[in-house]
PDB file of N, CA and C in Angstrom:
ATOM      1  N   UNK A   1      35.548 -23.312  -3.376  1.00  0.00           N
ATOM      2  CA  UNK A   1      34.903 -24.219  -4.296  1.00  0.00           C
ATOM      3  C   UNK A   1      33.391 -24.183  -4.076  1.00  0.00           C
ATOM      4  N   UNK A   2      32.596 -24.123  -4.890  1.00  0.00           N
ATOM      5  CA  UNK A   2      31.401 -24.168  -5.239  1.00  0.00           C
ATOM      6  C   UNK A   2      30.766 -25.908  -5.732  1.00  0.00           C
ATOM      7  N   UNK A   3      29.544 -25.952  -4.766  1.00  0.00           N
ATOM      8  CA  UNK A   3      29.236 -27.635  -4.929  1.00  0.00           C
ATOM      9  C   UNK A   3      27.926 -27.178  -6.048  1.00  0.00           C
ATOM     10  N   UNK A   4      26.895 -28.068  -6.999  1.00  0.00           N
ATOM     11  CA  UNK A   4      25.922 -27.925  -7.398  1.00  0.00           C
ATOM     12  C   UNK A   4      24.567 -27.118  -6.363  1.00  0.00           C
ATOM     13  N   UNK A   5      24.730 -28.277  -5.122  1.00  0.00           N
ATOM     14  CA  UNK A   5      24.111 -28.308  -4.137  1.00  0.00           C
ATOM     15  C   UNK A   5      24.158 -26.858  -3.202  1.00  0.00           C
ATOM     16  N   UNK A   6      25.110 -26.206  -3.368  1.00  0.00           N
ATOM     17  CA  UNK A   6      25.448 -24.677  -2.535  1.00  0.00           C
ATOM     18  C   UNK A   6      24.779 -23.571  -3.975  1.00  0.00           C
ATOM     19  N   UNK A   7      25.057 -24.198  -5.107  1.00  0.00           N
ATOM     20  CA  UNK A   7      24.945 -23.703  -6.163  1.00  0.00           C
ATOM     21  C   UNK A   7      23.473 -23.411  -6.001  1.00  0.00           C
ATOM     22  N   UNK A   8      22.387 -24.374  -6.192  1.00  0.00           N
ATOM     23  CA  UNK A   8      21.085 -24.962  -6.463  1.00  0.00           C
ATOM     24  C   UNK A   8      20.515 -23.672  -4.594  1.00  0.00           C
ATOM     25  N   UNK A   9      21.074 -23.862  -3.643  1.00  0.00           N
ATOM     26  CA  UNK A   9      20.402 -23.149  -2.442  1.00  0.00           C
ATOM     27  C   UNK A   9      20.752 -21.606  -3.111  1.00  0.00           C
ATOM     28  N   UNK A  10      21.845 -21.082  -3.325  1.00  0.00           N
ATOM     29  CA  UNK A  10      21.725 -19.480  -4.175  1.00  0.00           C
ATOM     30  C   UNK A  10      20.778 -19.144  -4.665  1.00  0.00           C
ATOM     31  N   UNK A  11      20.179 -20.071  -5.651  1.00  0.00           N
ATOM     32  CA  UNK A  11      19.207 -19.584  -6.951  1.00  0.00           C
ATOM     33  C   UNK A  11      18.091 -19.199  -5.948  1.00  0.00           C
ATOM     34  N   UNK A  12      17.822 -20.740  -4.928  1.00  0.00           N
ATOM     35  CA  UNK A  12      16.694 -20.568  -4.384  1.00  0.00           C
ATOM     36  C   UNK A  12      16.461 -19.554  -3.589  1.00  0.00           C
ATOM     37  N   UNK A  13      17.917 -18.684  -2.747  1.00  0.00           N
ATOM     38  CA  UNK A  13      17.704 -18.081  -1.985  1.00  0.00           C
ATOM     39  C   UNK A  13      16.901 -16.669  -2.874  1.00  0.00           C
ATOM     40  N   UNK A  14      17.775 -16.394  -3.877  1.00  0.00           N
ATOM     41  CA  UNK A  14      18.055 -15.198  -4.777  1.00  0.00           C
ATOM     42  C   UNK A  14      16.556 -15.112  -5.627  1.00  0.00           C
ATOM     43  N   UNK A  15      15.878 -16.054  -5.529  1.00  0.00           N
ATOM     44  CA  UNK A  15      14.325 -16.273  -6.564  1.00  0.00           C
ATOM     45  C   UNK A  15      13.385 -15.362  -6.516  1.00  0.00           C
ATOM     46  N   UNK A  16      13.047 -15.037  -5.071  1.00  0.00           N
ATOM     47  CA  UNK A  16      11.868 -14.259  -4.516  1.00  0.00           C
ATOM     48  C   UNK A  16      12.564 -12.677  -4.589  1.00  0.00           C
ATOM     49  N   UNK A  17      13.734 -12.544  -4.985  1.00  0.00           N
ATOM     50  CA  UNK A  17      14.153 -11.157  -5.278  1.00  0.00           C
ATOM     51  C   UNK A  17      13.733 -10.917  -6.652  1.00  0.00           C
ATOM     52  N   UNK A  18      14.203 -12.240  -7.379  1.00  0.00           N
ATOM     53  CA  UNK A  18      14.299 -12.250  -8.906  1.00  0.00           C
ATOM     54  C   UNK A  18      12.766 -11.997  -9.182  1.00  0.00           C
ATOM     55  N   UNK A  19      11.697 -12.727  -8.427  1.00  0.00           N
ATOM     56  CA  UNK A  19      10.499 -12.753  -9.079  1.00  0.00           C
ATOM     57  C   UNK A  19       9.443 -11.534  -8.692  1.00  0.00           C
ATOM     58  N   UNK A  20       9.961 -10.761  -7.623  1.00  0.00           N
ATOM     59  CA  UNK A  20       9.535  -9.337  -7.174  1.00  0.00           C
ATOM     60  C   UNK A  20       9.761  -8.286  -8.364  1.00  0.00           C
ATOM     61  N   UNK A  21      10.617  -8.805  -9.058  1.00  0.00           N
ATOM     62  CA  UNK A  21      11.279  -7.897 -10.330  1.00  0.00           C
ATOM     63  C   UNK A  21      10.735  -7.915 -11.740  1.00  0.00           C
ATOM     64  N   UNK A  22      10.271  -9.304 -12.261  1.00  0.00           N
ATOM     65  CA  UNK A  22      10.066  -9.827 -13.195  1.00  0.00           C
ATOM     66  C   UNK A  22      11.117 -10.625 -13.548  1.00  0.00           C
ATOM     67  N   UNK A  23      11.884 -11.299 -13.194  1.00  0.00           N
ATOM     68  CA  UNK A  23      12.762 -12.288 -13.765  1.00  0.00           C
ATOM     69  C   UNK A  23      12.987 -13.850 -12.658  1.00  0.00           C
ATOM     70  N   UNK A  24      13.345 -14.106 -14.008  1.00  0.00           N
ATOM     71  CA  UNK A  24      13.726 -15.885 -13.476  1.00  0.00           C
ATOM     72  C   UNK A  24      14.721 -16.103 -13.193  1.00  0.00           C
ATOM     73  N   UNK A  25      15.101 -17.346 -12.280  1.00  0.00           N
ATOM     74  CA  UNK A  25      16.933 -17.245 -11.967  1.00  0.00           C
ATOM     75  C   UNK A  25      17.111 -18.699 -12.756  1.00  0.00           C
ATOM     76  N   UNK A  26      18.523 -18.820 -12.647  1.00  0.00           N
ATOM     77  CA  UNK A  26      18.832 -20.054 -13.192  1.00  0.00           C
ATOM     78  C   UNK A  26      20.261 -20.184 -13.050  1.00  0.00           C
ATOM     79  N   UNK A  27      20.529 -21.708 -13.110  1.00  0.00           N
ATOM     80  CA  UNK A  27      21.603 -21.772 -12.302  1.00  0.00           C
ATOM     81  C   UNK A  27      22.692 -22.357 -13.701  1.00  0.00           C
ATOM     82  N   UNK A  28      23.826 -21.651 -14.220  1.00  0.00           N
ATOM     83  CA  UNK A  28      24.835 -22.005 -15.372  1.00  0.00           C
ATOM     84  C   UNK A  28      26.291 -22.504 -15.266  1.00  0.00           C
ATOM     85  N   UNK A  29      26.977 -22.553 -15.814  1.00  0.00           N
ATOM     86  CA  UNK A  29      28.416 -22.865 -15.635  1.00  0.00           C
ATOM     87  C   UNK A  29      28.570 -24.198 -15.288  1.00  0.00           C
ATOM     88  N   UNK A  30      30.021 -24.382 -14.651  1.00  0.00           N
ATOM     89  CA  UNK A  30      30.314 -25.466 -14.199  1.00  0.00           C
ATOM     90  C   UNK A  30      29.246 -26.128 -13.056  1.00  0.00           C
ATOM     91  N   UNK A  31      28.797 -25.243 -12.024  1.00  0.00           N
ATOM     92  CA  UNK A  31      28.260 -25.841 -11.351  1.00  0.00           C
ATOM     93  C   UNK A  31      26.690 -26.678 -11.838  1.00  0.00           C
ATOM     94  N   UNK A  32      26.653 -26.455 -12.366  1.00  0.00           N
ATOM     95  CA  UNK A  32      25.362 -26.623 -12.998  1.00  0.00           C
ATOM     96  C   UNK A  32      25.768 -27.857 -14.492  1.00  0.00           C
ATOM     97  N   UNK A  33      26.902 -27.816 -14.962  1.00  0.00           N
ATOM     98  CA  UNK A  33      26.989 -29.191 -16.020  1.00  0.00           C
ATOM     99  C   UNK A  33      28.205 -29.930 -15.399  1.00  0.00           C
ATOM    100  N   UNK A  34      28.687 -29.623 -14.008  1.00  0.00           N
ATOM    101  CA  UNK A  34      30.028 -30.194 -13.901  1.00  0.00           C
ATOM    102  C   UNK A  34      29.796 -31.019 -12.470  1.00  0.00           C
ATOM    103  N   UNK A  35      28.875 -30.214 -11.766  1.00  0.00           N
ATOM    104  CA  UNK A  35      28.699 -30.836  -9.960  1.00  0.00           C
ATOM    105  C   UNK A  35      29.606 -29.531  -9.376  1.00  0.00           C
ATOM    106  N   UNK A  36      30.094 -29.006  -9.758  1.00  0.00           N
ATOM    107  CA  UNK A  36      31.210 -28.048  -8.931  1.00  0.00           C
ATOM    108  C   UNK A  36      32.164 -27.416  -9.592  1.00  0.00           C
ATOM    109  N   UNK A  37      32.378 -25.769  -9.285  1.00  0.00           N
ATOM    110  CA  UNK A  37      33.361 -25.266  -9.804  1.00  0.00           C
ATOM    111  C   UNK A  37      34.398 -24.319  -8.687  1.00  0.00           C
ATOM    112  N   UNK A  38      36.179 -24.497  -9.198  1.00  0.00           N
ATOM    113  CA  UNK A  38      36.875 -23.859  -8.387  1.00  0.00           C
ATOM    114  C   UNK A  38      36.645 -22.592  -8.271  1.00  0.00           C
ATOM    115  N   UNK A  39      36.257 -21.766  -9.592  1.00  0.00           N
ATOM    116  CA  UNK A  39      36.377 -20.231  -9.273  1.00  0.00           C
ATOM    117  C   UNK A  39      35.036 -19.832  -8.733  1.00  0.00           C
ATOM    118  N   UNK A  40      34.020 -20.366  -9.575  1.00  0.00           N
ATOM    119  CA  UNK A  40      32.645 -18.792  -9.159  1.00  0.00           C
ATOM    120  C   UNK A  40      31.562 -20.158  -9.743  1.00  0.00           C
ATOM    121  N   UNK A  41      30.345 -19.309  -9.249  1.00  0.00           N
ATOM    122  CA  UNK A  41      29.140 -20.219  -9.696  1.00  0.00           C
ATOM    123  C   UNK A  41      28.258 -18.872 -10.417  1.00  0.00           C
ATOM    124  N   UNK A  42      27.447 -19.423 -11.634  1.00  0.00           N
ATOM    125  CA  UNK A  42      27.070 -18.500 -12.799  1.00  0.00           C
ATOM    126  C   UNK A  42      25.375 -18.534 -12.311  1.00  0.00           C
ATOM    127  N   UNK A  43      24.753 -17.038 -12.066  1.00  0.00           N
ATOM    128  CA  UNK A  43      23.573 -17.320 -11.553  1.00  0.00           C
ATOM    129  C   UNK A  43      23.138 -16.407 -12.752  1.00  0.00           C
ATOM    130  N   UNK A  44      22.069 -16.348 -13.559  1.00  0.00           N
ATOM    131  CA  UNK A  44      21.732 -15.781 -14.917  1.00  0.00           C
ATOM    132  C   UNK A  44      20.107 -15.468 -14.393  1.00  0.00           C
ATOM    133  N   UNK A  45      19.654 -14.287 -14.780  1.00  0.00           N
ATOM    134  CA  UNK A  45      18.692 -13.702 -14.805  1.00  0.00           C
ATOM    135  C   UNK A  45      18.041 -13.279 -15.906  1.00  0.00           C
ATOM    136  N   UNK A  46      16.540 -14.152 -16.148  1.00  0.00           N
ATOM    137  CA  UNK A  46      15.632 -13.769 -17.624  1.00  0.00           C
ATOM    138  C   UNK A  46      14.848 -13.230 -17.439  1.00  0.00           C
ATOM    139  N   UNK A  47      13.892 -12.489 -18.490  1.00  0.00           N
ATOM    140  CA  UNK A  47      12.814 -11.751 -18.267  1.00  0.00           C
ATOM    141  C   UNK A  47      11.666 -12.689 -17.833  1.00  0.00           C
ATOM    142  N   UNK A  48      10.697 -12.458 -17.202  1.00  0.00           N
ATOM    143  CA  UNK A  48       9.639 -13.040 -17.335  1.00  0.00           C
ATOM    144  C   UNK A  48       8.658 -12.305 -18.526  1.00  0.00           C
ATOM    145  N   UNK A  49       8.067 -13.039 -19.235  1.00  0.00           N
ATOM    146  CA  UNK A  49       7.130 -12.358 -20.288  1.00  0.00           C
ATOM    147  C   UNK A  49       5.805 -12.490 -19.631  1.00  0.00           C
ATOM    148  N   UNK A  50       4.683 -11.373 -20.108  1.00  0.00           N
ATOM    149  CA  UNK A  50       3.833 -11.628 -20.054  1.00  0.00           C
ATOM    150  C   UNK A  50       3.269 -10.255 -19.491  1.00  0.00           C
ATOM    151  N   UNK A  51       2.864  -9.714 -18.448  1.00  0.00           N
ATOM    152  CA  UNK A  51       1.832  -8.300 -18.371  1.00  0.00           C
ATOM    153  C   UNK A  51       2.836  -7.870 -17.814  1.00  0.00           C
ATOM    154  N   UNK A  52       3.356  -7.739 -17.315  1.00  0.00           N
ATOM    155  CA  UNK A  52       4.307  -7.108 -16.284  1.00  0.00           C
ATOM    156  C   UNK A  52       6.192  -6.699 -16.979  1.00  0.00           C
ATOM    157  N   UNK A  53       6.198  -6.233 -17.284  1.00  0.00           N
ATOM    158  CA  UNK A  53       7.917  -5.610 -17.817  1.00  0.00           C
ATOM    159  C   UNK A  53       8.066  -6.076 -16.614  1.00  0.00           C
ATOM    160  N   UNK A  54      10.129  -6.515 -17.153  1.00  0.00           N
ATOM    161  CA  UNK A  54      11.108  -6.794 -15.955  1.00  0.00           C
ATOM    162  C   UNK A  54      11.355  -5.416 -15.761  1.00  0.00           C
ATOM    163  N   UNK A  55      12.279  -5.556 -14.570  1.00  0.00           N
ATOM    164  CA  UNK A  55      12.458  -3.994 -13.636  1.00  0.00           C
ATOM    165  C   UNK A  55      13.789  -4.142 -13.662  1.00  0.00           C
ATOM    166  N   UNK A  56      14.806  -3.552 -14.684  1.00  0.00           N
ATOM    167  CA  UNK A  56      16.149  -4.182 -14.700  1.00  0.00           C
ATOM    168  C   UNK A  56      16.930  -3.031 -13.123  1.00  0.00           C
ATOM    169  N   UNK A  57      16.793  -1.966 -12.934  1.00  0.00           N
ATOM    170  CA  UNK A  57      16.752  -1.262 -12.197  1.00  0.00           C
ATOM    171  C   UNK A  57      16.448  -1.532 -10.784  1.00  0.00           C
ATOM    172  N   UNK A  58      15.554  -2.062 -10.581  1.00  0.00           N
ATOM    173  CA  UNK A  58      15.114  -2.774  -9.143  1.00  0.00           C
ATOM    174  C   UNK A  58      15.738  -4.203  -9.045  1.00  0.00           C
ATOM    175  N   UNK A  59      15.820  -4.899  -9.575  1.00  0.00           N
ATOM    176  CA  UNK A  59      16.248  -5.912  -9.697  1.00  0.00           C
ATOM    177  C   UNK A  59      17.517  -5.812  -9.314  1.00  0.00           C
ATOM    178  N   UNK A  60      18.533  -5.087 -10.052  1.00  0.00           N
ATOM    179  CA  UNK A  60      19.493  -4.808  -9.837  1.00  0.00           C
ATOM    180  C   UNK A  60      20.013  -4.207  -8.180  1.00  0.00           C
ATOM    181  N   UNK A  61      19.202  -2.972  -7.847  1.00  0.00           N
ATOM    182  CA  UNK A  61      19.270  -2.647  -6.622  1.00  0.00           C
ATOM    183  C   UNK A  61      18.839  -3.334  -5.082  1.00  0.00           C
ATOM    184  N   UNK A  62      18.495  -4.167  -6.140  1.00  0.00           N
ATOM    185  CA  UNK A  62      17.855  -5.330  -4.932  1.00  0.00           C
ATOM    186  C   UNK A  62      18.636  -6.310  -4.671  1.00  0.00           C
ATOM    187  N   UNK A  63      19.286  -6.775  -5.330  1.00  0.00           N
ATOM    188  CA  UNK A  63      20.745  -7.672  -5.448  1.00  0.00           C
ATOM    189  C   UNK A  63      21.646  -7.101  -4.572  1.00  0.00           C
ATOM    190  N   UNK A  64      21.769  -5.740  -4.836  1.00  0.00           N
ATOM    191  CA  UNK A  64      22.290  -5.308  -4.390  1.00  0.00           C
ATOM    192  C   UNK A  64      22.166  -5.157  -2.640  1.00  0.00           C
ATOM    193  N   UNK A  65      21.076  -4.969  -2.426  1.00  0.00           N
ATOM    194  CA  UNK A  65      20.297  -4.938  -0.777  1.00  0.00           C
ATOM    195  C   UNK A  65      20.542  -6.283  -0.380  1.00  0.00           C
ATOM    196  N   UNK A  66      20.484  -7.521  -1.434  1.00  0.00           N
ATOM    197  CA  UNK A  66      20.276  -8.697  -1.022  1.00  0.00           C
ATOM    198  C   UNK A  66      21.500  -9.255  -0.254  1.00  0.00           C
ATOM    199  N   UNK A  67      22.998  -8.700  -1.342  1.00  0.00           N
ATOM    200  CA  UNK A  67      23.879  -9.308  -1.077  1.00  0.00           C
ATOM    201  C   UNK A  67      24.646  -8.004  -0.439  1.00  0.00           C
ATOM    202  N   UNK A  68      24.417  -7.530   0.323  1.00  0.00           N
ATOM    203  CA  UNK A  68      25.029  -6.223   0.559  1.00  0.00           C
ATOM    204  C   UNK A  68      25.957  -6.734   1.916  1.00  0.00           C
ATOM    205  N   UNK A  69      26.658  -7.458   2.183  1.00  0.00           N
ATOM    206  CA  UNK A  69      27.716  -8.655   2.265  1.00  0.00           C
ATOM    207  C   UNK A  69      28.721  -8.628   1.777  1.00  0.00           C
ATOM    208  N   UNK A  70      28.295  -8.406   0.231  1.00  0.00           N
ATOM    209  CA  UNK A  70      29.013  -8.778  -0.865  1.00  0.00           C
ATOM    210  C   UNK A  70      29.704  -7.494  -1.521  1.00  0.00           C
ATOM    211  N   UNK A  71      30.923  -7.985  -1.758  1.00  0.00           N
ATOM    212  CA  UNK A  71      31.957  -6.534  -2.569  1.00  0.00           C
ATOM    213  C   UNK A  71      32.004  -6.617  -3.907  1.00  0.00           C
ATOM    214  N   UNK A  72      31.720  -5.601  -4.600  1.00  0.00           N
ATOM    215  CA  UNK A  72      31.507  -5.642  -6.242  1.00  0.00           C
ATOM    216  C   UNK A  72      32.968  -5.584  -6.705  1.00  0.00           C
ATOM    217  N   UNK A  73      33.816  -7.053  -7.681  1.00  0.00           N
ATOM    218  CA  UNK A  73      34.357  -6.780  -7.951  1.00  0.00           C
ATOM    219  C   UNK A  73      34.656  -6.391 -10.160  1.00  0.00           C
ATOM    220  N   UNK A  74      33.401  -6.092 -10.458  1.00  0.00           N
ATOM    221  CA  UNK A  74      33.168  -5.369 -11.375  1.00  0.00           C
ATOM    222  C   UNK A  74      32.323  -4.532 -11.034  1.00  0.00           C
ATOM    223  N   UNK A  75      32.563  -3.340 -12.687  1.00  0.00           N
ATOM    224  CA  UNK A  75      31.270  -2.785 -12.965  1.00  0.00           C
ATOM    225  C   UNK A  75      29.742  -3.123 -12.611  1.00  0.00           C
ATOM    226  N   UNK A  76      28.458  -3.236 -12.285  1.00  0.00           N
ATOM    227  CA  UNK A  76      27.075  -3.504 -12.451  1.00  0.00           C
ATOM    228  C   UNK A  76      26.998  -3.540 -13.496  1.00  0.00           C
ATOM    229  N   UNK A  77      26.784  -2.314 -14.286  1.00  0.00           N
ATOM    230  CA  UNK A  77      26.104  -2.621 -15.708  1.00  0.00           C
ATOM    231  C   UNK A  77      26.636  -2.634 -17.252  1.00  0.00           C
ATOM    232  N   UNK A  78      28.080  -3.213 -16.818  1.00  0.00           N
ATOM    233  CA  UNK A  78      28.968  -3.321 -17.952  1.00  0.00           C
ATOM    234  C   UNK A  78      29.592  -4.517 -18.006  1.00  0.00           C
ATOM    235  N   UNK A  79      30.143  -5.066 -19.206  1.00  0.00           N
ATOM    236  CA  UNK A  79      30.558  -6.365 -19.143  1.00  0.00           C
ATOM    237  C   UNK A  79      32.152  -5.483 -19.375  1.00  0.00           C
ATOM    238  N   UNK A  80      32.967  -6.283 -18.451  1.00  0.00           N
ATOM    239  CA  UNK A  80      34.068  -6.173 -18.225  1.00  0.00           C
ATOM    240  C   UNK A  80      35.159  -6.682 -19.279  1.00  0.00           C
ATOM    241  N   UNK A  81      36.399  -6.394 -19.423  1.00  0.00           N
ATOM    242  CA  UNK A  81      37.071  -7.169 -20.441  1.00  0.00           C
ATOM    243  C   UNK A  81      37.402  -8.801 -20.979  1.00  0.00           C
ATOM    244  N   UNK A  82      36.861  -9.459 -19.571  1.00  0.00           N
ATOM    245  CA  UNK A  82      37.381 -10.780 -19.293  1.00  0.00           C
ATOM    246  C   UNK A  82      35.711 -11.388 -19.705  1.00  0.00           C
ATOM    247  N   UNK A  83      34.701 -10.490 -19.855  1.00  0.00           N
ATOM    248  CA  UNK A  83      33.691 -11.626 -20.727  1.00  0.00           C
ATOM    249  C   UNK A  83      33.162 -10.180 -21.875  1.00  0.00           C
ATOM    250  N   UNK A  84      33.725 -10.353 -23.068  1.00  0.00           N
ATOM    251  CA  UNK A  84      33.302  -9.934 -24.329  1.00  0.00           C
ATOM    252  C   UNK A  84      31.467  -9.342 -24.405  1.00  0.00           C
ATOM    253  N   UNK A  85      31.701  -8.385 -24.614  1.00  0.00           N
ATOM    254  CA  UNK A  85      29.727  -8.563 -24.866  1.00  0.00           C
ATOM    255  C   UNK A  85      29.520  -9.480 -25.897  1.00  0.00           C
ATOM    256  N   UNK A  86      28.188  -9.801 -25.526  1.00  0.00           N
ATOM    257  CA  UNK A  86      27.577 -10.916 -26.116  1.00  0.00           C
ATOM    258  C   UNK A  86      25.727 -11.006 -26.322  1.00  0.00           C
ATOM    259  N   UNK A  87      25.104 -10.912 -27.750  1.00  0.00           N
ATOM    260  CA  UNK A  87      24.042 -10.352 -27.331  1.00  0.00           C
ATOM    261  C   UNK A  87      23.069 -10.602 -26.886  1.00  0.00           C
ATOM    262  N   UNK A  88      22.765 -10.300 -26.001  1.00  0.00           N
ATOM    263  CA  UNK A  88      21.320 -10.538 -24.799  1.00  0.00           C
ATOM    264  C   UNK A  88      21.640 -10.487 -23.376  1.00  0.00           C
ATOM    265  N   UNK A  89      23.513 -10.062 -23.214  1.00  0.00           N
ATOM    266  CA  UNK A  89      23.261  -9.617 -21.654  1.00  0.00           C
ATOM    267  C   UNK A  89      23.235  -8.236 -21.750  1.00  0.00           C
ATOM    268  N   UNK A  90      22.683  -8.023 -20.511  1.00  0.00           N
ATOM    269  CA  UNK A  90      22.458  -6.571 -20.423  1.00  0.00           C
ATOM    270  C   UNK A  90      23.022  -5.866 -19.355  1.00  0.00           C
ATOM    271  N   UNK A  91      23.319  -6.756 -18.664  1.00  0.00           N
ATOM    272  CA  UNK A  91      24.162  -6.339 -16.992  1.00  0.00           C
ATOM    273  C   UNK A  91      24.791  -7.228 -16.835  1.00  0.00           C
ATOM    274  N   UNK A  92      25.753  -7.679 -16.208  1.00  0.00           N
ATOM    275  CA  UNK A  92      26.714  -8.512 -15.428  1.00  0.00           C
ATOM    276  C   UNK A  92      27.358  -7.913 -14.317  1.00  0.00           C
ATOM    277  N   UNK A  93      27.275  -8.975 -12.795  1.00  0.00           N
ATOM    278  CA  UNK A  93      27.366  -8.477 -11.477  1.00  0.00           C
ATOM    279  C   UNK A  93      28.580  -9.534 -11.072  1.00  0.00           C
ATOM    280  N   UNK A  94      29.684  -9.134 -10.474  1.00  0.00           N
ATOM    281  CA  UNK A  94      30.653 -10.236 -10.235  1.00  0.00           C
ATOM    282  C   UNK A  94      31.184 -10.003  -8.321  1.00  0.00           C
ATOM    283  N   UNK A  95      30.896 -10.484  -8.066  1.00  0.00           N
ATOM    284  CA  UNK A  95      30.722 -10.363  -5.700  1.00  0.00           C
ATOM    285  C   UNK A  95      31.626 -11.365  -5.710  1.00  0.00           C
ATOM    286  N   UNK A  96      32.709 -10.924  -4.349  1.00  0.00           N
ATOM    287  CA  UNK A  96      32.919 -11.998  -3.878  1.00  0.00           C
ATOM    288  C   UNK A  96      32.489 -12.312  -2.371  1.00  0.00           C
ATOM    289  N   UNK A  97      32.192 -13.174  -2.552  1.00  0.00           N
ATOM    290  CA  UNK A  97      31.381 -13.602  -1.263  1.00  0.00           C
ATOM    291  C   UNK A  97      32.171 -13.358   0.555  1.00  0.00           C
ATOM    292  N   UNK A  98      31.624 -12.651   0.963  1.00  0.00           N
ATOM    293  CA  UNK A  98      32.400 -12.220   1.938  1.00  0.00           C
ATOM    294  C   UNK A  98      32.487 -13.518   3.306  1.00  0.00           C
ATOM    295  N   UNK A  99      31.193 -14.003   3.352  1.00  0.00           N
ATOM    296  CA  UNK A  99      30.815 -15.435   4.450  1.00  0.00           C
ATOM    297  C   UNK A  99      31.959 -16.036   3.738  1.00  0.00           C
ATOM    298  N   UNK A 100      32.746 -16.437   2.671  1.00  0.00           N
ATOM    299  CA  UNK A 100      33.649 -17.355   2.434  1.00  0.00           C
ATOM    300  C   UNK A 100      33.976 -16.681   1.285  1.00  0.00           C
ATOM    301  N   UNK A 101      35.214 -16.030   1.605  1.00  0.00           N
ATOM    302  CA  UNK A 101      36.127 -15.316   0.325  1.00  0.00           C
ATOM    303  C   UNK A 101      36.140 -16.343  -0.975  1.00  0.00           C
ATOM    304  N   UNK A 102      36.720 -17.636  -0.744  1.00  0.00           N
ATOM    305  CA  UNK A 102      36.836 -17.938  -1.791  1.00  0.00           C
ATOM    306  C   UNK A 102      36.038 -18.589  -2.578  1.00  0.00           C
ATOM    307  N   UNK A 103      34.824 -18.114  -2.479  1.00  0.00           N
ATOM    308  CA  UNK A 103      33.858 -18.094  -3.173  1.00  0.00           C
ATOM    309  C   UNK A 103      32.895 -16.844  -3.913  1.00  0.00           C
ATOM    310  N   UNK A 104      33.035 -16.750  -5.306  1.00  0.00           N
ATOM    311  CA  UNK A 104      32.665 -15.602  -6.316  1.00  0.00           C
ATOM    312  C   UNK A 104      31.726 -15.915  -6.891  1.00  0.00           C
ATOM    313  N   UNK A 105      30.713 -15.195  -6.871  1.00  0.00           N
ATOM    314  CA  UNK A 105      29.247 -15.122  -7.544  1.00  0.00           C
ATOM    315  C   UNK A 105      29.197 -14.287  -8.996  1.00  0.00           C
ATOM    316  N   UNK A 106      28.778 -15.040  -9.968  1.00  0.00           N
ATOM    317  CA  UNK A 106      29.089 -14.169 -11.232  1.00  0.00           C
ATOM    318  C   UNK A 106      27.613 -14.447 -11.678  1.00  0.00           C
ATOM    319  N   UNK A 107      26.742 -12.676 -11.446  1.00  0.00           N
ATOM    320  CA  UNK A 107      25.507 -12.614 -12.098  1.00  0.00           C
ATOM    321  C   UNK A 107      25.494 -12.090 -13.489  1.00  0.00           C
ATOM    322  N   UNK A 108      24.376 -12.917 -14.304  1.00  0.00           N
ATOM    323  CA  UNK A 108      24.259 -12.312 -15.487  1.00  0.00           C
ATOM    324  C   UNK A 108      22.741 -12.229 -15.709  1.00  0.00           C
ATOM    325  N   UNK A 109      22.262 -10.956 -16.306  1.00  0.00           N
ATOM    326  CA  UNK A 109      21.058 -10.405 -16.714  1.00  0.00           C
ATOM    327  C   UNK A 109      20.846 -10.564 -18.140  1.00  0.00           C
ATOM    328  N   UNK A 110      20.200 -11.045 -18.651  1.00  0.00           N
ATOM    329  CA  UNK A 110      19.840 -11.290 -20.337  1.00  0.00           C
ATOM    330  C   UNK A 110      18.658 -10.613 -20.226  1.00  0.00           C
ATOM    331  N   UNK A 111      18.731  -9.381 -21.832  1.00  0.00           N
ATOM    332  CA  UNK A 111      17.734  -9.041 -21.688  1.00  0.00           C
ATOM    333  C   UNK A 111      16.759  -9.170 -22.853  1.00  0.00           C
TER     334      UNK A 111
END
């Protein structure tokens, strides 16, 4: 189970990756309109605008370095059958958290 509060320390941890890249984090789903969710907590990644292009590529590989802990249980840069594309993501990352199995991190990249 995922609290807001475990939710809300992710983003923060995950920020200074996000903002090395060009993007913003933000925290979605249940944990974020509910206080807590049983399956996964939704961490979503936006562009930052302005002089600098996002680095969907680094960003990505950096997640990857970040949580390298973590076992991919999707694709990186495909949305899987169980979430439909939808337009403006561009990647979706789904880990399960190895410090506590039953807890699943479901990243999404909008681009």
């Amino acid at each position: 189970m995922w609290t807001r509060d475990e939710a809300v320390l992710l983003c923060q941890d995950v920020r200074e990756v996000a903002l090395k890249h060009n993007y913003h984090v933000a925290l979605g789903g249940s944990c974020l309109h509910v206080g807590h969710s049983q399956k996964d907590t939704d961490i979503y990644f936006l562009p930052m605008h302005g002089i600098w292009k996002p680095n969907l590529e680094g960003l990505l590989g950096a997640l990857d370095l970040f949580w390298g802990y973590a076992e991919n249980i999707s694709k990186l840069t495909e949305l899987n059958s169980e979430y439909p594309p939808e337009p403006g993501y561009i990647a979706a990352k789904k880990v399960q958290w190895k410090l506590d199995p039953s807890k699943r991190i479901d990243f999404w990249v909008i681009g």
